[in-house]
N, C-alpha and C. Protein backbone atom coordinates (compact mmCIF):
# COMPACT_ATOMS: atom_id res chain seq x y z
N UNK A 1 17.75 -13.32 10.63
CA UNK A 1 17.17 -12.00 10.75
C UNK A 1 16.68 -11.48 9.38
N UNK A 2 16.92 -11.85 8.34
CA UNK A 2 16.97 -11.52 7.11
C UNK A 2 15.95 -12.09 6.52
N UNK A 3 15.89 -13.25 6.99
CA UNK A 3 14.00 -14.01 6.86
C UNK A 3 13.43 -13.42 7.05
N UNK A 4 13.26 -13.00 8.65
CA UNK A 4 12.07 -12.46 9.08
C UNK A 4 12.07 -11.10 8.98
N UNK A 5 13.00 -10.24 8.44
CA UNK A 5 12.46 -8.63 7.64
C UNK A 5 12.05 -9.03 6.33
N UNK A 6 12.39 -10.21 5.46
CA UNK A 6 12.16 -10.15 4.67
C UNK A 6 10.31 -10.21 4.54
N UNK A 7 9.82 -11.80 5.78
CA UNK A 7 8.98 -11.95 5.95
C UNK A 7 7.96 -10.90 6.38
N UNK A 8 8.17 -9.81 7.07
CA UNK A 8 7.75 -8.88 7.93
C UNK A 8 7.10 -7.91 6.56
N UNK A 9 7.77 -7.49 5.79
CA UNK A 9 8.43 -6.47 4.48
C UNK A 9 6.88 -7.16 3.70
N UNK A 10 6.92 -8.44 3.35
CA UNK A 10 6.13 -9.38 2.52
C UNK A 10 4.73 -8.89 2.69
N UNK A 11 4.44 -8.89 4.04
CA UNK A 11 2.93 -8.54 4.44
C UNK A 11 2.52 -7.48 4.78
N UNK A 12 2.80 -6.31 3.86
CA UNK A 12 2.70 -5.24 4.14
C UNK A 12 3.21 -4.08 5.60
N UNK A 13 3.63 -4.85 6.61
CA UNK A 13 4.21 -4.31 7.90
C UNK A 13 5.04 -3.06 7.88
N UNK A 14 5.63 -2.99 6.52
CA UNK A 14 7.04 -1.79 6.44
C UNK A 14 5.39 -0.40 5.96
N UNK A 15 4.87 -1.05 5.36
CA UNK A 15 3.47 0.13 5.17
C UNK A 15 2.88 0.55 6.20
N UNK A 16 2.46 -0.66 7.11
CA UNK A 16 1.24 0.27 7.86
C UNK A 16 2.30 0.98 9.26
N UNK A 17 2.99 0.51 9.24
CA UNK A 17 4.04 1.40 10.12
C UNK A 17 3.96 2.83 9.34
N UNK A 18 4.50 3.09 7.89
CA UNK A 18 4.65 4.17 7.63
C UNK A 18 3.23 4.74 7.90
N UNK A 19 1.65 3.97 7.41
CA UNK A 19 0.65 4.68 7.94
C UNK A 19 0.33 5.06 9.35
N UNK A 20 1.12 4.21 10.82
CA UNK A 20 0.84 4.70 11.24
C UNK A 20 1.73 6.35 11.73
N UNK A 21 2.86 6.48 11.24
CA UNK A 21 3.90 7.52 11.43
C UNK A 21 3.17 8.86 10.31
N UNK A 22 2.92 8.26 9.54
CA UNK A 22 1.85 9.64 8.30
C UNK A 22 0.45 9.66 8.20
N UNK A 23 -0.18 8.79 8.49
CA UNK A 23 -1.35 8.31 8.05
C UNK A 23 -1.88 7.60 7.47
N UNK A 24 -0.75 7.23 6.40
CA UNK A 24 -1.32 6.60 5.17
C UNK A 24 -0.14 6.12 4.30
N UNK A 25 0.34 5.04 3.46
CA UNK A 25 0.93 5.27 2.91
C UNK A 25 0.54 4.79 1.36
N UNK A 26 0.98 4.75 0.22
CA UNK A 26 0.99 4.77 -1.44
C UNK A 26 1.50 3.17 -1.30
N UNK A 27 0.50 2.05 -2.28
CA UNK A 27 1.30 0.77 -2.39
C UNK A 27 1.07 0.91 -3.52
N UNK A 28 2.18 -0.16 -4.99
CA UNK A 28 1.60 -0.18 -5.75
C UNK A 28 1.51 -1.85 -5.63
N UNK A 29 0.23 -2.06 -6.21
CA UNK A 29 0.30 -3.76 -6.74
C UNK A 29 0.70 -3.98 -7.87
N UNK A 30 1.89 -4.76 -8.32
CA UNK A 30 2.25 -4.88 -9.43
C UNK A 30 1.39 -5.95 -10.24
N UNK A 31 0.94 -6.96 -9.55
CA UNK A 31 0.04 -7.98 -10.15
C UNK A 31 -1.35 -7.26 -10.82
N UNK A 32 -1.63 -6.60 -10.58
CA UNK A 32 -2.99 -6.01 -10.82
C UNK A 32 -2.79 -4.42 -11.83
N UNK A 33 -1.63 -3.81 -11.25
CA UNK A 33 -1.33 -2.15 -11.48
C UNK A 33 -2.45 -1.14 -11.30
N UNK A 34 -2.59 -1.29 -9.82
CA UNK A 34 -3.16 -0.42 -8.76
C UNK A 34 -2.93 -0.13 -7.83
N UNK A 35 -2.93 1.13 -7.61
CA UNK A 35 -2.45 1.76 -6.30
C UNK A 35 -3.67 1.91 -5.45
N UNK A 36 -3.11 1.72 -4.16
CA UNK A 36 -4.25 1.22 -3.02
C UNK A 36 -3.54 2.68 -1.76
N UNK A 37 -4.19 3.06 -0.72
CA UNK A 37 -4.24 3.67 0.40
C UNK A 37 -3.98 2.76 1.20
N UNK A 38 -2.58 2.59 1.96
CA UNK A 38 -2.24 1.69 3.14
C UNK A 38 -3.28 2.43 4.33
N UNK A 39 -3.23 2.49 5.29
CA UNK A 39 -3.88 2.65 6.11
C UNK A 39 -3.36 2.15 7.48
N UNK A 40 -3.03 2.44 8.94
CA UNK A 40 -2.84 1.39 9.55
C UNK A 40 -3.71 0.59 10.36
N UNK A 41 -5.34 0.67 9.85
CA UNK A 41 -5.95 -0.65 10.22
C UNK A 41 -6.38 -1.33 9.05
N UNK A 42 -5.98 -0.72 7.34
CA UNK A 42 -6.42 -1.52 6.48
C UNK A 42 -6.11 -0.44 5.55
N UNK A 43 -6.73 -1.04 4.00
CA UNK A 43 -6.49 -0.24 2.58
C UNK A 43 -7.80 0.22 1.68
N UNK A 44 -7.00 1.16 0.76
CA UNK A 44 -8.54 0.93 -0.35
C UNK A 44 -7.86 1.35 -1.36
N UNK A 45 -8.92 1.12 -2.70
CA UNK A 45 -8.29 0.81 -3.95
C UNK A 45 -8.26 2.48 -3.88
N UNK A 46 -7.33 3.43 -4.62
CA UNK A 46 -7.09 4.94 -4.84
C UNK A 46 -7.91 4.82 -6.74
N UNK A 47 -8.98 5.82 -6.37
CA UNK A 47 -9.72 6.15 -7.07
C UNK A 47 -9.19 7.89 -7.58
N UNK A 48 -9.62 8.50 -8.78
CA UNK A 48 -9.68 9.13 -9.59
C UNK A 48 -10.82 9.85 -9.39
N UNK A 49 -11.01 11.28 -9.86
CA UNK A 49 -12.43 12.28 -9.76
C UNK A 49 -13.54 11.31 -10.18
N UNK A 50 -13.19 10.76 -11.26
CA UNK A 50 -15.18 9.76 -12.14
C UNK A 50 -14.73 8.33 -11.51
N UNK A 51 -14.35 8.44 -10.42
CA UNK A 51 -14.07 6.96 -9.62
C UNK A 51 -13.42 5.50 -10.30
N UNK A 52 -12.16 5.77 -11.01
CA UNK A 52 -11.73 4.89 -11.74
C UNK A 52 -10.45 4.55 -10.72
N UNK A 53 -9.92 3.54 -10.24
CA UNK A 53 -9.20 2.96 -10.29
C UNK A 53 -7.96 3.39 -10.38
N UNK A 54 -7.03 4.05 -9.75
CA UNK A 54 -6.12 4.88 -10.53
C UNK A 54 -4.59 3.99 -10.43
N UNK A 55 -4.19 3.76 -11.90
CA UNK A 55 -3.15 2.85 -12.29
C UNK A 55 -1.63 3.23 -11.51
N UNK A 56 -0.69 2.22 -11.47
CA UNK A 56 0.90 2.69 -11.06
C UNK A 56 1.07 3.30 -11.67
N UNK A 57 1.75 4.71 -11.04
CA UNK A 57 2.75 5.25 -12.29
C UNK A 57 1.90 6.08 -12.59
N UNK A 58 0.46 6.85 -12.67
CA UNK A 58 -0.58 8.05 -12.38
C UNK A 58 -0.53 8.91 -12.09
């Protein structure tokens, strides 16, 4: 059982659940350090007023 939450957890699933219960939820990517808009049919990179990219931790 612990696999497969772990597995579940891995691919974003624990997110778009929360998007679909709020709308939306906050990811950060640590590989990159960008925060993205979960969504629950998909994401986008979270942009800034002059459309930058807006870093973890912002």
């Amino acid at each position: 059982m612990i696999a497969t939450l772990l597995t579940l957890t891995a691919c974003g699933w624990v997110n778009r659940q929360i998007g679909y219960l709020t709308g939306y939820s906050l990811v950060c990517v640590e590989e990159t350090h960008v925060l993205y808009v979960q969504f629950p049919t998909g994401a986008a990179v979270l942009v800034d007023a002059d459309g930058k990219p807006k870093a973890c931790g912002q």
